[in-house]
C-alpha atoms as a PDB file:
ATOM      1  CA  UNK A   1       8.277 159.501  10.378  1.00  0.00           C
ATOM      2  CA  UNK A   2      10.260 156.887   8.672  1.00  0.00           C
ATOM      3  CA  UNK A   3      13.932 157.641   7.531  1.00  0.00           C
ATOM      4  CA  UNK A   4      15.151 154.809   5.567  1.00  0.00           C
ATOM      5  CA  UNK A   5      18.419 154.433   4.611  1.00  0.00           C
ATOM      6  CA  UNK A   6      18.856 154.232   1.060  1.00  0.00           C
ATOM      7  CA  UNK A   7      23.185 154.806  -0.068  1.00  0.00           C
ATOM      8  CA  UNK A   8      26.217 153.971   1.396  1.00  0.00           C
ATOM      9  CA  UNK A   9      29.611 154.940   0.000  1.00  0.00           C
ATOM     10  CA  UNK A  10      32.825 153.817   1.379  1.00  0.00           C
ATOM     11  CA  UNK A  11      35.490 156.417   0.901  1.00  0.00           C
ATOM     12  CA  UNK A  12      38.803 155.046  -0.846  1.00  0.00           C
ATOM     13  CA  UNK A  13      42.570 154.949  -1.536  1.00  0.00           C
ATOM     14  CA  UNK A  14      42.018 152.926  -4.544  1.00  0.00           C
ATOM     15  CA  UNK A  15      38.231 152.431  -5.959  1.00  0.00           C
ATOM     16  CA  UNK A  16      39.184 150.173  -8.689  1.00  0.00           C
ATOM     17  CA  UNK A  17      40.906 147.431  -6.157  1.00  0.00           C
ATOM     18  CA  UNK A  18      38.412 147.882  -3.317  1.00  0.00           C
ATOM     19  CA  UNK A  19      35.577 147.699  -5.601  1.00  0.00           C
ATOM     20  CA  UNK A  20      36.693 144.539  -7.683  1.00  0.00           C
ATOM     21  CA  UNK A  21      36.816 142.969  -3.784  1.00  0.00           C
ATOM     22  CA  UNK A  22      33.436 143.256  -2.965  1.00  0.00           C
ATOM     23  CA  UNK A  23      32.118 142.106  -6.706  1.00  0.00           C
ATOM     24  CA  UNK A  24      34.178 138.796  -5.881  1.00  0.00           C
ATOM     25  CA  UNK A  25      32.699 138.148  -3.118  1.00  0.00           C
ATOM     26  CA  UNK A  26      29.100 138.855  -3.233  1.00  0.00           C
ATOM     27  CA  UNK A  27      28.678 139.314  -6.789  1.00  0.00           C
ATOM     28  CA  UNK A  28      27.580 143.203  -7.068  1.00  0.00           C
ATOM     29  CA  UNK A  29      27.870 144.786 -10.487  1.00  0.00           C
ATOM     30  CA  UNK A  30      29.784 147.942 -10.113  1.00  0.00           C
ATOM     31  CA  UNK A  31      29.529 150.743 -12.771  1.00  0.00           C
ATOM     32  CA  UNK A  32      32.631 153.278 -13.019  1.00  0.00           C
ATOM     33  CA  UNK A  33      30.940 156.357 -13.998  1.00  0.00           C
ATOM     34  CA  UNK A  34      33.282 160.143 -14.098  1.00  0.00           C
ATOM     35  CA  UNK A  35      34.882 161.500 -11.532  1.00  0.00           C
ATOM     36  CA  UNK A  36      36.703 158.532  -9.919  1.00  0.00           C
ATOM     37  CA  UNK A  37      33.398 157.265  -8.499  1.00  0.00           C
ATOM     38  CA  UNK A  38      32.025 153.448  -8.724  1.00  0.00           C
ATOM     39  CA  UNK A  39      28.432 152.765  -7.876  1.00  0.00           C
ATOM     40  CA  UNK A  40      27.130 149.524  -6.312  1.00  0.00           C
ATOM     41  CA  UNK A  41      24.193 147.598  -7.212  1.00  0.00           C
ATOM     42  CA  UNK A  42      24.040 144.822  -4.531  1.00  0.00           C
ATOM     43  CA  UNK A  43      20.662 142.890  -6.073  1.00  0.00           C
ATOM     44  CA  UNK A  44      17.885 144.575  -5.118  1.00  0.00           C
ATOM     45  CA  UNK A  45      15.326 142.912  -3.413  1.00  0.00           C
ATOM     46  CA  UNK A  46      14.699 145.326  -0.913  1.00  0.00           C
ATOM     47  CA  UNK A  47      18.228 145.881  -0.432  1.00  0.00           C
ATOM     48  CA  UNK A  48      20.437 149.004  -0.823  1.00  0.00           C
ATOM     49  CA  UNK A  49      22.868 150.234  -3.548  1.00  0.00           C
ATOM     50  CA  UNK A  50      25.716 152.211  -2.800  1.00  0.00           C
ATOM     51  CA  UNK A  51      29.112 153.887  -4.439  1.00  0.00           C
ATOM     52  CA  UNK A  52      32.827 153.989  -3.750  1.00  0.00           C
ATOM     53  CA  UNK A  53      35.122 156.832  -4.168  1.00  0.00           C
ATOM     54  CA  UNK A  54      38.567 158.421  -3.961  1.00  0.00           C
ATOM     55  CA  UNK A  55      37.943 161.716  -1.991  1.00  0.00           C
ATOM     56  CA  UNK A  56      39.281 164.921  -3.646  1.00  0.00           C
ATOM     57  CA  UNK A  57      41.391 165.694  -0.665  1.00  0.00           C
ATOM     58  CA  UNK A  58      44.226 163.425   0.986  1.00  0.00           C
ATOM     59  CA  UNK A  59      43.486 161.330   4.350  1.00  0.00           C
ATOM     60  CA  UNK A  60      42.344 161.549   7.239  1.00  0.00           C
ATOM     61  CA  UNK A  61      38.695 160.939   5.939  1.00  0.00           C
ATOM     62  CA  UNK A  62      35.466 161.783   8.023  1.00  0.00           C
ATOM     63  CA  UNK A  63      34.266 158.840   9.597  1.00  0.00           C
ATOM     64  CA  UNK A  64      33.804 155.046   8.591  1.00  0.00           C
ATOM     65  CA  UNK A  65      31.035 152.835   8.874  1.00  0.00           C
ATOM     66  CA  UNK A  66      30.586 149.044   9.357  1.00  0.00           C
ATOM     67  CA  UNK A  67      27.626 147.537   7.411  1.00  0.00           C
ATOM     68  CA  UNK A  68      26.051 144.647   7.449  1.00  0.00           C
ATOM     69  CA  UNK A  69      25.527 142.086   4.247  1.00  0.00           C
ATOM     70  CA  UNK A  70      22.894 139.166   4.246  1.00  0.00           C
ATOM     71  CA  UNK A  71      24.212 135.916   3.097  1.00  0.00           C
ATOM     72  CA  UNK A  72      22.781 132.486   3.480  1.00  0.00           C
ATOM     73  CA  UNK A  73      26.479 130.804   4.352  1.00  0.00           C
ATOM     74  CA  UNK A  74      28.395 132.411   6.608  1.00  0.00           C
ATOM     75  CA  UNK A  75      31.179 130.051   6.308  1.00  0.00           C
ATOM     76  CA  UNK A  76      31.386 130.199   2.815  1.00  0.00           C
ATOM     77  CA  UNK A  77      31.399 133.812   2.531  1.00  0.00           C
ATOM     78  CA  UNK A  78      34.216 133.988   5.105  1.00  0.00           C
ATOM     79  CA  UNK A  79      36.444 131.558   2.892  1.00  0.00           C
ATOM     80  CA  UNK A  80      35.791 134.406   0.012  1.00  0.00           C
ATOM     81  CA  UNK A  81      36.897 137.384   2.001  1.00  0.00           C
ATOM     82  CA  UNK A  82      39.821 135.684   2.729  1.00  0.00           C
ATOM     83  CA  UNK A  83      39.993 134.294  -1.049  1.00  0.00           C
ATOM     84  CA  UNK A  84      39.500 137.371  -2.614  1.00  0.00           C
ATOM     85  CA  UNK A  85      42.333 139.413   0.321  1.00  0.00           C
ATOM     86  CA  UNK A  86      40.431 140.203   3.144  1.00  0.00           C
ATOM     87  CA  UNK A  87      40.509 139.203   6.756  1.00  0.00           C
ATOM     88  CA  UNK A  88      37.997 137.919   9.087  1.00  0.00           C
ATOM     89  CA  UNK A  89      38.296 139.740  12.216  1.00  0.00           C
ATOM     90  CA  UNK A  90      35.344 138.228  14.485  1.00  0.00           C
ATOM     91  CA  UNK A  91      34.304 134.591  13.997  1.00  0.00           C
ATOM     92  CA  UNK A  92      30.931 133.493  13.630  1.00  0.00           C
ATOM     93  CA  UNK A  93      29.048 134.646  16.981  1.00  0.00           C
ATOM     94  CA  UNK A  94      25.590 134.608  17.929  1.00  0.00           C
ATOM     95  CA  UNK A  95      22.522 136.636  18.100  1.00  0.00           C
ATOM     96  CA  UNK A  96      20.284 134.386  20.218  1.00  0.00           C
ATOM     97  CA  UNK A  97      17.450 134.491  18.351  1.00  0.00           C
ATOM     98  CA  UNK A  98      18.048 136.418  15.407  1.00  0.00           C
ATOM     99  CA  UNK A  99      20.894 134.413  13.569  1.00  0.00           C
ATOM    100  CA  UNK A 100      24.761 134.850  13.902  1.00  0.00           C
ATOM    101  CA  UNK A 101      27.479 137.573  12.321  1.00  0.00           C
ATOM    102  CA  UNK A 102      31.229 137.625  11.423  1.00  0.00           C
ATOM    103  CA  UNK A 103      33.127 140.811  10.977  1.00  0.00           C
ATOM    104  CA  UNK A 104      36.079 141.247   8.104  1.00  0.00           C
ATOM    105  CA  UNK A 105      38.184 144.139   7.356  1.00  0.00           C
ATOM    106  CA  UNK A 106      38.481 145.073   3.317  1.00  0.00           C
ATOM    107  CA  UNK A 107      42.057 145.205   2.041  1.00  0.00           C
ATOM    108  CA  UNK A 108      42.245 148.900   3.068  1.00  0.00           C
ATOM    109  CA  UNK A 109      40.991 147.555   6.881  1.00  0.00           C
ATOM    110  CA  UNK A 110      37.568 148.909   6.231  1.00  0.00           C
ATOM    111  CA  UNK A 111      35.445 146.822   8.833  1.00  0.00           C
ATOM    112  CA  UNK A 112      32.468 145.195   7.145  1.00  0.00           C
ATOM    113  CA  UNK A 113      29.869 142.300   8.446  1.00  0.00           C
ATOM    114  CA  UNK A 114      28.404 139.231   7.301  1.00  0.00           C
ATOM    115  CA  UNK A 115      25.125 138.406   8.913  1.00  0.00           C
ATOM    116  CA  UNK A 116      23.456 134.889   8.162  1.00  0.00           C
ATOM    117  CA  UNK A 117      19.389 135.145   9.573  1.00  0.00           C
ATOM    118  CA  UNK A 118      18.524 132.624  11.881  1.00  0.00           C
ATOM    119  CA  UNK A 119      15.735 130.716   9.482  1.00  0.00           C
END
């Protein structure tokens, strides 16, 4: 039985700042809607939307998660991160056969990836 996933949220000290981060750098369009809460739309094409919110109750937060975005320059896309305040934490690095990755950490340190398909 298939189980896609279909959200993500990233939980968040400050929604406004973290979400204005990823819409510089991959170009999402992010809709503030009540309730402190921001949703994603990454594009479609087969991909997934999420949201971004502050949690009603102070840290530590349940869990985190590390996702990975397509992009067709990985190089370029780590010069935004770092552009728009992030920091790449793993380099471009292999998947022999697949394509390569690089991992970055948001301006809160949330770790996120960058995955370029080998074409």
């Amino acid at each position: 039985m298939d189980r896609p996933v279909v959200h993500f949220e990233l939980m968040s000290r400050d929604p406004a700042k973290v979400s204005a981060f990823y819409e510089k750098i991959f170009d999402w369009k992010v809709s503030p809607i009540p309730g402190d809460y921001r949703l994603f739309d990454t594009g479609g094409n087969g991909g997934m939307n999420g949201g971004i919110l502050k949690p009603p109750h102070s840290e530590p937060w349940p869990g985190n998660m590390t996702l990975y975005i397509d992009v067709d320059d990985l190089a370029a896309y780590r010069k935004k991160v770092v552009e728009a305040g992030g920091t790449i934490q793993i380099e471009k690095q292999e998947v022999p056969g697949m394509g390569w990755f690089s991992l970055f950490t948001d301006p809160e340190g949330r770790m996120m990836g960058l995955w370029q398909m080998k074409r």
